[in-house]
Protein backbone atom coordinates (compact mmCIF):
# COMPACT_ATOMS: atom_id res chain seq x y z
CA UNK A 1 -19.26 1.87 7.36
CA UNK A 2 -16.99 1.37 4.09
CA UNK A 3 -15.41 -2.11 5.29
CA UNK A 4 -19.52 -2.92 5.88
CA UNK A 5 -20.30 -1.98 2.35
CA UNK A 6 -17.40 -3.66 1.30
CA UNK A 7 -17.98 -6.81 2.80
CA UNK A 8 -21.76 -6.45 1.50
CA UNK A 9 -20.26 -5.74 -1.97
CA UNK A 10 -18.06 -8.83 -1.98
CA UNK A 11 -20.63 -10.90 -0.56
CA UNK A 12 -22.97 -10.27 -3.63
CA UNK A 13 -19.66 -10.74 -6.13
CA UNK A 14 -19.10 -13.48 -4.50
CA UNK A 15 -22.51 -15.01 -4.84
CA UNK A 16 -23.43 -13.61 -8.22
CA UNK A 17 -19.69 -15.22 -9.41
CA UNK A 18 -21.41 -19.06 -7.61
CA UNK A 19 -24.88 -18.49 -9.65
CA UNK A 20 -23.32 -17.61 -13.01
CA UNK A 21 -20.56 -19.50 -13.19
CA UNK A 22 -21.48 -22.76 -15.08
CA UNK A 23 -18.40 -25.15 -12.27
CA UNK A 24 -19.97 -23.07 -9.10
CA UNK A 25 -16.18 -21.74 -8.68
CA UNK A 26 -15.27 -18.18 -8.27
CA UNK A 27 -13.13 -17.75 -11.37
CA UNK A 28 -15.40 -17.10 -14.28
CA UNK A 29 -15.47 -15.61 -17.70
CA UNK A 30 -15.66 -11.75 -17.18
CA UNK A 31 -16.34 -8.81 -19.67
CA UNK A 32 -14.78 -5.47 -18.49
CA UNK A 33 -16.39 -2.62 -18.73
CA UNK A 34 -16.04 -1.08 -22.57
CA UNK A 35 -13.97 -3.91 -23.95
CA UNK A 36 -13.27 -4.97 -27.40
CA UNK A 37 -15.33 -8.44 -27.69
CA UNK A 38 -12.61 -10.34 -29.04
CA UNK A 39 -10.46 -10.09 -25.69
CA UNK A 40 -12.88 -9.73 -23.24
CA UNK A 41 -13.85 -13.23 -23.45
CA UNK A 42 -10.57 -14.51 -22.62
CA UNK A 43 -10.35 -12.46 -19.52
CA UNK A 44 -10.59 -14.42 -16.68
CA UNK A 45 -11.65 -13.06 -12.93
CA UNK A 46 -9.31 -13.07 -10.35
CA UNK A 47 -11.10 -13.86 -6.82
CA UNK A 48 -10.87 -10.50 -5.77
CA UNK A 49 -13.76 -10.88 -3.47
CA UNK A 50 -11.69 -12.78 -1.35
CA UNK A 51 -8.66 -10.80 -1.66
CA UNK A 52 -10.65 -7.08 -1.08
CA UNK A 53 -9.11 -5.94 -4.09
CA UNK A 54 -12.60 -3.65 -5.26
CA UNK A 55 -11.88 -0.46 -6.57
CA UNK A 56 -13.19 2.49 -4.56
CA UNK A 57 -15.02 5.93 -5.11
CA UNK A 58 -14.44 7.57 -8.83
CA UNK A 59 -11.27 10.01 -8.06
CA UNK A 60 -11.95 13.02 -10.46
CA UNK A 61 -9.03 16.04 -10.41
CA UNK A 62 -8.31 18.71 -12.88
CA UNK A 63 -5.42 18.88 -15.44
CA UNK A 64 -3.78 21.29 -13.57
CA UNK A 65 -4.41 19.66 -10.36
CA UNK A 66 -2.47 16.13 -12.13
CA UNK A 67 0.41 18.34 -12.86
CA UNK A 68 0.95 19.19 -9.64
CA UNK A 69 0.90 15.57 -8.41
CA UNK A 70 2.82 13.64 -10.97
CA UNK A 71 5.95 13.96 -12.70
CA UNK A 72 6.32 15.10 -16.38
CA UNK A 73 6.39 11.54 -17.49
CA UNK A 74 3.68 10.24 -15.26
CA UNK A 75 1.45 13.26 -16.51
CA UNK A 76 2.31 12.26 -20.23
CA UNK A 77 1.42 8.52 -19.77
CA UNK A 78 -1.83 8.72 -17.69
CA UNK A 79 -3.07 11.83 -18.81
CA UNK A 80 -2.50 12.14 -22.38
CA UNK A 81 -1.77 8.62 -23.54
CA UNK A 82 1.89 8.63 -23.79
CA UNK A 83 4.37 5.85 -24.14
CA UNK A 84 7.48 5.54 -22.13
CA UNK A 85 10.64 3.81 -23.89
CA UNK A 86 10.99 0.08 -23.55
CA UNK A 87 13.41 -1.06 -20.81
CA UNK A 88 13.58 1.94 -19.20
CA UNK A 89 10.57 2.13 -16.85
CA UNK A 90 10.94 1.68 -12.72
CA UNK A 91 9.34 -1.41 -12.60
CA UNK A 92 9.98 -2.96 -16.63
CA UNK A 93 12.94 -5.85 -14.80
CA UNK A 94 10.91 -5.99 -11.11
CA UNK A 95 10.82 -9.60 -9.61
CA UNK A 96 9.74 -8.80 -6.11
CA UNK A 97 6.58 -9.79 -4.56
CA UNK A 98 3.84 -7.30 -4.33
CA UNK A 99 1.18 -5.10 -5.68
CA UNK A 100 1.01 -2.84 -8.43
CA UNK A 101 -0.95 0.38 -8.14
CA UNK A 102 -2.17 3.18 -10.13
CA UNK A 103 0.32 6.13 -9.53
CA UNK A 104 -2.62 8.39 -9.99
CA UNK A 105 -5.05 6.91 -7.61
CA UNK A 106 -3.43 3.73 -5.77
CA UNK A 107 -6.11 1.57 -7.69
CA UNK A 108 -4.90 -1.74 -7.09
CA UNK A 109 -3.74 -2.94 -10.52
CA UNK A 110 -2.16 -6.34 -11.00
CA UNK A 111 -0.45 -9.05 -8.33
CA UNK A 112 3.31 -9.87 -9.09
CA UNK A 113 2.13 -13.45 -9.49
CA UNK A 114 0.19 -12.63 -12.68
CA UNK A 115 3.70 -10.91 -14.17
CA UNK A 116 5.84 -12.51 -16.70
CA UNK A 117 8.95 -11.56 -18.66
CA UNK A 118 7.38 -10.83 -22.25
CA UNK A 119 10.59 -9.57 -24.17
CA UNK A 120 9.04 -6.09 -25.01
CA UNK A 121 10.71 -4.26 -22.09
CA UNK A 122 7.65 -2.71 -20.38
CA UNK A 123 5.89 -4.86 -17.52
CA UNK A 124 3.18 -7.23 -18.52
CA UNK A 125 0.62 -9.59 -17.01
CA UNK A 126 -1.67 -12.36 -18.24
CA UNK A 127 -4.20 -10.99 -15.90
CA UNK A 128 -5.35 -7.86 -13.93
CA UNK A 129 -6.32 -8.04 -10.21
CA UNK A 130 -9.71 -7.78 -10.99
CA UNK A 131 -11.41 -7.08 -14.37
CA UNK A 132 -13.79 -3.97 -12.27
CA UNK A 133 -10.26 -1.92 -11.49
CA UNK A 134 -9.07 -1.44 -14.83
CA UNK A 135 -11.34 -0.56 -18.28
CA UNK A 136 -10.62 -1.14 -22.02
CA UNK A 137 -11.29 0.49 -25.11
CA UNK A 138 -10.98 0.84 -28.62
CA UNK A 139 -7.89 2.55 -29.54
CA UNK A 140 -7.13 3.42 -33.60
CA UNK A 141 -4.09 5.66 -33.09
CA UNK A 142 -0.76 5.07 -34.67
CA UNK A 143 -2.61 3.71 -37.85
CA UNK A 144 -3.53 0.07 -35.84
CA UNK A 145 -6.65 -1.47 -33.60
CA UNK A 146 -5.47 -1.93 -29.86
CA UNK A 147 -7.02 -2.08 -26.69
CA UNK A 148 -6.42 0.69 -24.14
CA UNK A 149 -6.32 -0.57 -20.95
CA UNK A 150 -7.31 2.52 -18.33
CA UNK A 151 -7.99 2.58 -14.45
CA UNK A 152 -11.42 2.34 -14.08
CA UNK A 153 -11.00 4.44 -11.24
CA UNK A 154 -9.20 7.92 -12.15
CA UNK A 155 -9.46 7.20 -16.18
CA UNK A 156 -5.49 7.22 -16.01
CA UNK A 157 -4.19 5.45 -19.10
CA UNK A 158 -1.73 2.74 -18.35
CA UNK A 159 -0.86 0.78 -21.58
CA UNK A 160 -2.77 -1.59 -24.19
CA UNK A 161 -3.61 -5.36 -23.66
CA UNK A 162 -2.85 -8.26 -26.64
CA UNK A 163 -3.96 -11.19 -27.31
CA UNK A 164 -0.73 -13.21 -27.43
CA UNK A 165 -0.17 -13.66 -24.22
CA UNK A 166 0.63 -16.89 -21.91
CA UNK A 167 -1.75 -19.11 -20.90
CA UNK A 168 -4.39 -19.21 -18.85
CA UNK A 169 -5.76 -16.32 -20.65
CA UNK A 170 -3.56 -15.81 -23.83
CA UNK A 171 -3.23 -11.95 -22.90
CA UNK A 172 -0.52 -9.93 -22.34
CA UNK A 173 -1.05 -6.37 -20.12
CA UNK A 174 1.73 -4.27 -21.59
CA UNK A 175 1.56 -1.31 -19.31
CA UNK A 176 4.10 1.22 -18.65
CA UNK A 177 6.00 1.74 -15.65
CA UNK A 178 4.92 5.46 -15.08
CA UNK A 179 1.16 4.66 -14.23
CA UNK A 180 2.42 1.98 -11.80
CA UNK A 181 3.77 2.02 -8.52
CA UNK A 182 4.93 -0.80 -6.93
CA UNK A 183 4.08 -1.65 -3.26
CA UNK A 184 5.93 -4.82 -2.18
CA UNK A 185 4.11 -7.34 -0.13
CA UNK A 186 6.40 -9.63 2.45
């Protein structure tokens, strides 16, 4: 029944992406779900349809239930917005092939292929897997605007997304190690 509903649900993304996009190809202009306008034009949709990359059912725990699945650190980043230190992260210097994944959830996150060595020592991509898995919004701690990028799935925090990033999209995904796991692909 789910790889039905599935296949139903990326049958309509797939054919809403053909009828809105203006080229009739499946990469398209995409606005994620809370975003701040002036990135979420630039964000451009991976063909996750293809790929069967959706997100799945909302996963709600309590605090104390978190604590007993994650680490100290994990709990810090994806629960209360922490920050881990640059360059020291599992997966800051990781060059194999594969999938990342929410370490709350397993939300797939972002594709290797879309990661690129940014200098700030924390992993970052130009794109996510698909704009549906992950959520932005308004952040105005530590006296600056940012973007909060979240999983759209558990509400884990996993970093903040820029707009000087490489091209195709000009943004860069800084998101910390500790809301990631990474599941390598052969």
């Amino acid at each position: 029944m789910l790889s039905r509903r599935l296949f139903l649900v990326g049958g309509l993304f797939s054919m809403l992406v053909a009828c809105n996009s203006r080229t009739n190809k499946p990469e398209m202009l995409a606005k994620p779900i809370n975003s701040v306008p002036d990135l979420s034009s630039k964000i451009r949709l991976y063909s996750a349809a293809q790929k069967g990359y959706f997100m799945s059912d909302k996963v709600v725990k309590t605090e104390a239930e978190w604590r007993t699945l994650l680490t100290p650190e994990q709990y810090d980043v994806t629960r209360e917005q922490g920050t881990e230190r640059a360059f020291t992260g599992v997966t800051w210097n990781n060059h194999d092939h594969g999938v990342y994944q929410c370490i709350c959830c397993g939300n797939d996150l972002y594709l290797s292929e879309h990661k690129y060595e940014s200098g700030t020592g924390w992993p970052s991509f130009w794109q996510p897997i698909a704009p549906e898995n992950i959520a932005t919004r308004e952040d105005k701690s530590l006296f600056s605007k940012r973007t909060e990028v979240r999983c759209s799935r558990c509400d884990a925090h996993l970093g903040h997304v820029f707009d000087d990033g490489p091209k195709p999209t000009g943004l860069r995904y800084c998101m910390n190690s500790a809301a990631m796991k990474f599941v390598k692909m052969s």
